[in-house]
N, C-alpha and C. Protein backbone atom coordinates (compact mmCIF):
# COMPACT_ATOMS: atom_id res chain seq x y z
N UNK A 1 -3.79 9.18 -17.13
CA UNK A 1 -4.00 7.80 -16.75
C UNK A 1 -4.98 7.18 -17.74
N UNK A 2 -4.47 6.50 -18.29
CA UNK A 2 -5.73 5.41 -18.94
C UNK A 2 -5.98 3.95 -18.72
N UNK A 3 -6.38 3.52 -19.84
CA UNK A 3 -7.03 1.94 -19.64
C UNK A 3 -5.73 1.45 -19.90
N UNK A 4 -5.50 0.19 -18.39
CA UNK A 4 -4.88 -0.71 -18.14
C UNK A 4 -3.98 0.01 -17.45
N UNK A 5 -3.67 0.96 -17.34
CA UNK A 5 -2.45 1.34 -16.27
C UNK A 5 -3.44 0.90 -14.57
N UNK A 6 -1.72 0.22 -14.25
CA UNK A 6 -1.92 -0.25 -12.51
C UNK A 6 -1.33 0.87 -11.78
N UNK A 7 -2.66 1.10 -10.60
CA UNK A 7 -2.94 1.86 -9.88
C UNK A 7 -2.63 1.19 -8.25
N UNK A 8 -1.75 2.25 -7.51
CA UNK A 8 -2.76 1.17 -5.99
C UNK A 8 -3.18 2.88 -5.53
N UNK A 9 -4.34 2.13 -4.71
CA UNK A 9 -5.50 3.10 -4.00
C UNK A 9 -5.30 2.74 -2.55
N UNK A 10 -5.80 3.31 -1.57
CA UNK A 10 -5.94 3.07 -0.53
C UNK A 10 -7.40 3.01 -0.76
N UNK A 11 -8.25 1.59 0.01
CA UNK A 11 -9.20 1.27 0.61
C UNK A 11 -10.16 1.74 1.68
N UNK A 12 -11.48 0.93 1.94
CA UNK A 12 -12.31 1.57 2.96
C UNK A 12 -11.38 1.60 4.29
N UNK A 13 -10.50 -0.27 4.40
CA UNK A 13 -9.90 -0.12 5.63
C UNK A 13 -8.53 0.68 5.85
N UNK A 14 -8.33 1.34 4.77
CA UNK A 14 -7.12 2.18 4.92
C UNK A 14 -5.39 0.89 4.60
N UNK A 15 -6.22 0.15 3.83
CA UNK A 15 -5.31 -0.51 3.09
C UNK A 15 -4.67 -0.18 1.63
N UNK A 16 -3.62 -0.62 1.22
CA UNK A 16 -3.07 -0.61 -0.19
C UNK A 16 -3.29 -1.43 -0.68
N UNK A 17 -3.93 -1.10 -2.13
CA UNK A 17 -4.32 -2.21 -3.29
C UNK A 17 -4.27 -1.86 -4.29
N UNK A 18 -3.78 -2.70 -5.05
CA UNK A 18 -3.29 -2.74 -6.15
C UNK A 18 -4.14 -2.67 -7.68
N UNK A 19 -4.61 -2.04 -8.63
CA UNK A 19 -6.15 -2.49 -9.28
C UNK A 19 -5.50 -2.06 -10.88
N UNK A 20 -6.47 -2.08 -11.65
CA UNK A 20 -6.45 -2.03 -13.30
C UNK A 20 -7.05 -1.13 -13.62
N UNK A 21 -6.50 0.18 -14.10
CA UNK A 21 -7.78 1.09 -14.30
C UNK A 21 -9.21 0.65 -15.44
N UNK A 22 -9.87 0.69 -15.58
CA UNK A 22 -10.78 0.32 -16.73
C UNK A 22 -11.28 1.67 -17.30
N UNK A 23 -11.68 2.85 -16.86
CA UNK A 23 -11.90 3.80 -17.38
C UNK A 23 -11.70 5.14 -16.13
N UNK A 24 -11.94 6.64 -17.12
CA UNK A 24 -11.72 7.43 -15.38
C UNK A 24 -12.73 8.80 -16.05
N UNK A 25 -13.38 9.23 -15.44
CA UNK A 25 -14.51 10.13 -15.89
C UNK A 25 -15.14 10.80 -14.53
N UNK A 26 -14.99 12.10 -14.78
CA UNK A 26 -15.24 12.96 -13.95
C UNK A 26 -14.93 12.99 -11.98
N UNK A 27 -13.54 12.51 -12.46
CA UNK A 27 -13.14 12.55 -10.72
C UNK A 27 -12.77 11.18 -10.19
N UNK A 28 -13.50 10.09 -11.15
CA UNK A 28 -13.71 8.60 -10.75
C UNK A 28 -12.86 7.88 -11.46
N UNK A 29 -12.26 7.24 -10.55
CA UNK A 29 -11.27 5.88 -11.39
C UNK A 29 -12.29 4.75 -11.45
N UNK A 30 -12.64 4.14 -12.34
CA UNK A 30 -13.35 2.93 -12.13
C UNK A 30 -11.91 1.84 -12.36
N UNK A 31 -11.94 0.25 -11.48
CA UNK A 31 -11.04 0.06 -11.40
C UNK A 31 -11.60 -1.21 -11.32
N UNK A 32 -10.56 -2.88 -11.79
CA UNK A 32 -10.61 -3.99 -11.56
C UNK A 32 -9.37 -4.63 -11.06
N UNK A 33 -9.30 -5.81 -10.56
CA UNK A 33 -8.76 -6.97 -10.34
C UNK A 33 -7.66 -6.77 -11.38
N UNK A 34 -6.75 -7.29 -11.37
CA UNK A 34 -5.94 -7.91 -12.57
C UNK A 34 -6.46 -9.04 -13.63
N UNK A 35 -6.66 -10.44 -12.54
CA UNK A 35 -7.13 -11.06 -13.60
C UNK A 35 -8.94 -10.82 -13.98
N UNK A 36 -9.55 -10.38 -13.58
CA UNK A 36 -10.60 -9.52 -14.10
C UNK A 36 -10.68 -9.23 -15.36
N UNK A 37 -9.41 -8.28 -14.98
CA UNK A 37 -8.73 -7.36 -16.51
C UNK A 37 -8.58 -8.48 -17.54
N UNK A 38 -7.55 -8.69 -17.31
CA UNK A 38 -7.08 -9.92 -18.57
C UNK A 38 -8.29 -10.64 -19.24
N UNK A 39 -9.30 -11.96 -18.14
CA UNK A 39 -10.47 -12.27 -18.50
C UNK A 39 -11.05 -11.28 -19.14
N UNK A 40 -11.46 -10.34 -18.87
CA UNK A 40 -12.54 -9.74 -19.49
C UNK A 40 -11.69 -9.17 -21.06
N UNK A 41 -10.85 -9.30 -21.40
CA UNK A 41 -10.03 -9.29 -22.50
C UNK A 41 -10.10 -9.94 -23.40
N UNK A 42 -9.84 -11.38 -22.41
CA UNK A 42 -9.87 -12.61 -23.37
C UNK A 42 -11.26 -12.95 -23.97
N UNK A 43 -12.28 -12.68 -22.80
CA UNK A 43 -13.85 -12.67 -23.22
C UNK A 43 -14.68 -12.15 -23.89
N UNK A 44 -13.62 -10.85 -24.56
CA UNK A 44 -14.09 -9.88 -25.35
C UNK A 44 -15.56 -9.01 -25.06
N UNK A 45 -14.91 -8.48 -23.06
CA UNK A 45 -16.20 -7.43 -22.56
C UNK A 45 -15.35 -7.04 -21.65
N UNK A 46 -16.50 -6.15 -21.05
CA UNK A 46 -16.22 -5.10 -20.18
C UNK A 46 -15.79 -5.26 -18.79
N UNK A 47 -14.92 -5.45 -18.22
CA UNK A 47 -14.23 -5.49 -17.32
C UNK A 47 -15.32 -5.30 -16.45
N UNK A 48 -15.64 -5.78 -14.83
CA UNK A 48 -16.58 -6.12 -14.19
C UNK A 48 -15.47 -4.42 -12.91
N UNK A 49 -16.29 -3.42 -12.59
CA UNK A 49 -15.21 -2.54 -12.32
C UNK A 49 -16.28 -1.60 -10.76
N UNK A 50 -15.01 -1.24 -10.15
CA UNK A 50 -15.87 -0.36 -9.18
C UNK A 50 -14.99 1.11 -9.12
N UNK A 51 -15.57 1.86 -8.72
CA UNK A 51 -14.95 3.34 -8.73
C UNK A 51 -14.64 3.55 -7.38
N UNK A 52 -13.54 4.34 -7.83
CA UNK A 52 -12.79 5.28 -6.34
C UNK A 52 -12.69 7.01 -6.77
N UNK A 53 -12.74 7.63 -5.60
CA UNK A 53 -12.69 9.05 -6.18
C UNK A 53 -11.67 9.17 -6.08
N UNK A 54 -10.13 10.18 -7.03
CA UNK A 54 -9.22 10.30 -7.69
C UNK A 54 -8.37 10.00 -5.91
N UNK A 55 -9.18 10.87 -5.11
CA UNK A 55 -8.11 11.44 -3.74
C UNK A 55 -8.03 10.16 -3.23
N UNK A 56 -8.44 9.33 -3.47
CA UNK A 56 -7.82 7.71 -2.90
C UNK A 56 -6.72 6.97 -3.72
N UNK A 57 -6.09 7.69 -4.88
CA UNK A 57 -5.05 7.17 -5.58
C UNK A 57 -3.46 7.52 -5.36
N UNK A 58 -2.88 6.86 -4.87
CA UNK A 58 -1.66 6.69 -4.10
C UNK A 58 -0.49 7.01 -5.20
N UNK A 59 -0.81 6.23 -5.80
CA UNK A 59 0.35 6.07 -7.37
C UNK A 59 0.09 5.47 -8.86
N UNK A 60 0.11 5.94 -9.89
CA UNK A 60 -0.19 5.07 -10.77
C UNK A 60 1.33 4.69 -11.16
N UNK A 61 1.29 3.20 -11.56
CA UNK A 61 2.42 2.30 -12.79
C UNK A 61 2.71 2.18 -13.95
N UNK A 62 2.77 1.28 -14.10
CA UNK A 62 2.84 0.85 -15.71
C UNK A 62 1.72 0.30 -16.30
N UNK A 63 1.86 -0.35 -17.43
CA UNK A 63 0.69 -0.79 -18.13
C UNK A 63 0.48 -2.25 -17.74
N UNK A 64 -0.84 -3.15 -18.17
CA UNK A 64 -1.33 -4.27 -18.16
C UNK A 64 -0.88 -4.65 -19.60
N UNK A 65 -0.17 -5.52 -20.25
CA UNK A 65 -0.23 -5.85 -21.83
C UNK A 65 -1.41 -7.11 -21.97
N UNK A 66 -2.11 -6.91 -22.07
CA UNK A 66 -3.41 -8.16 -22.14
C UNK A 66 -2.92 -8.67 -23.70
């Protein structure tokens, strides 16, 4: 899995969501928004990102083309 592949996770409330990976290091997906992703592209920085531990990842997708 790398940067920009879409992920959905299940949530605190045991929901599905959909996110952007931004990076993944030692167990942790750190993950954003979509348009997050893109913005922080266009803005030329670092994606604004929160982590999930791997066992909350449902499925990964395809890529983001920013």
């Amino acid at each position: 899995m790398t940067e920009g592949t879409v992920v959905t996770l299940v949530d605190v409330d045991d929901d599905l969501i959909e996110r952007v990976v931004v990076a993944v290091e030692k167990g942790v997906i750190f993950v954003c928004k979509e348009h997050e992703y893109r913005a922080a592209i266009a803005e030329n920085r670092q994606p604004v990102s929160i982590g999930f531990r791997t066992e909350y990842l449902v499925k990964a997708g395809g890529r983001i083309l920013a």
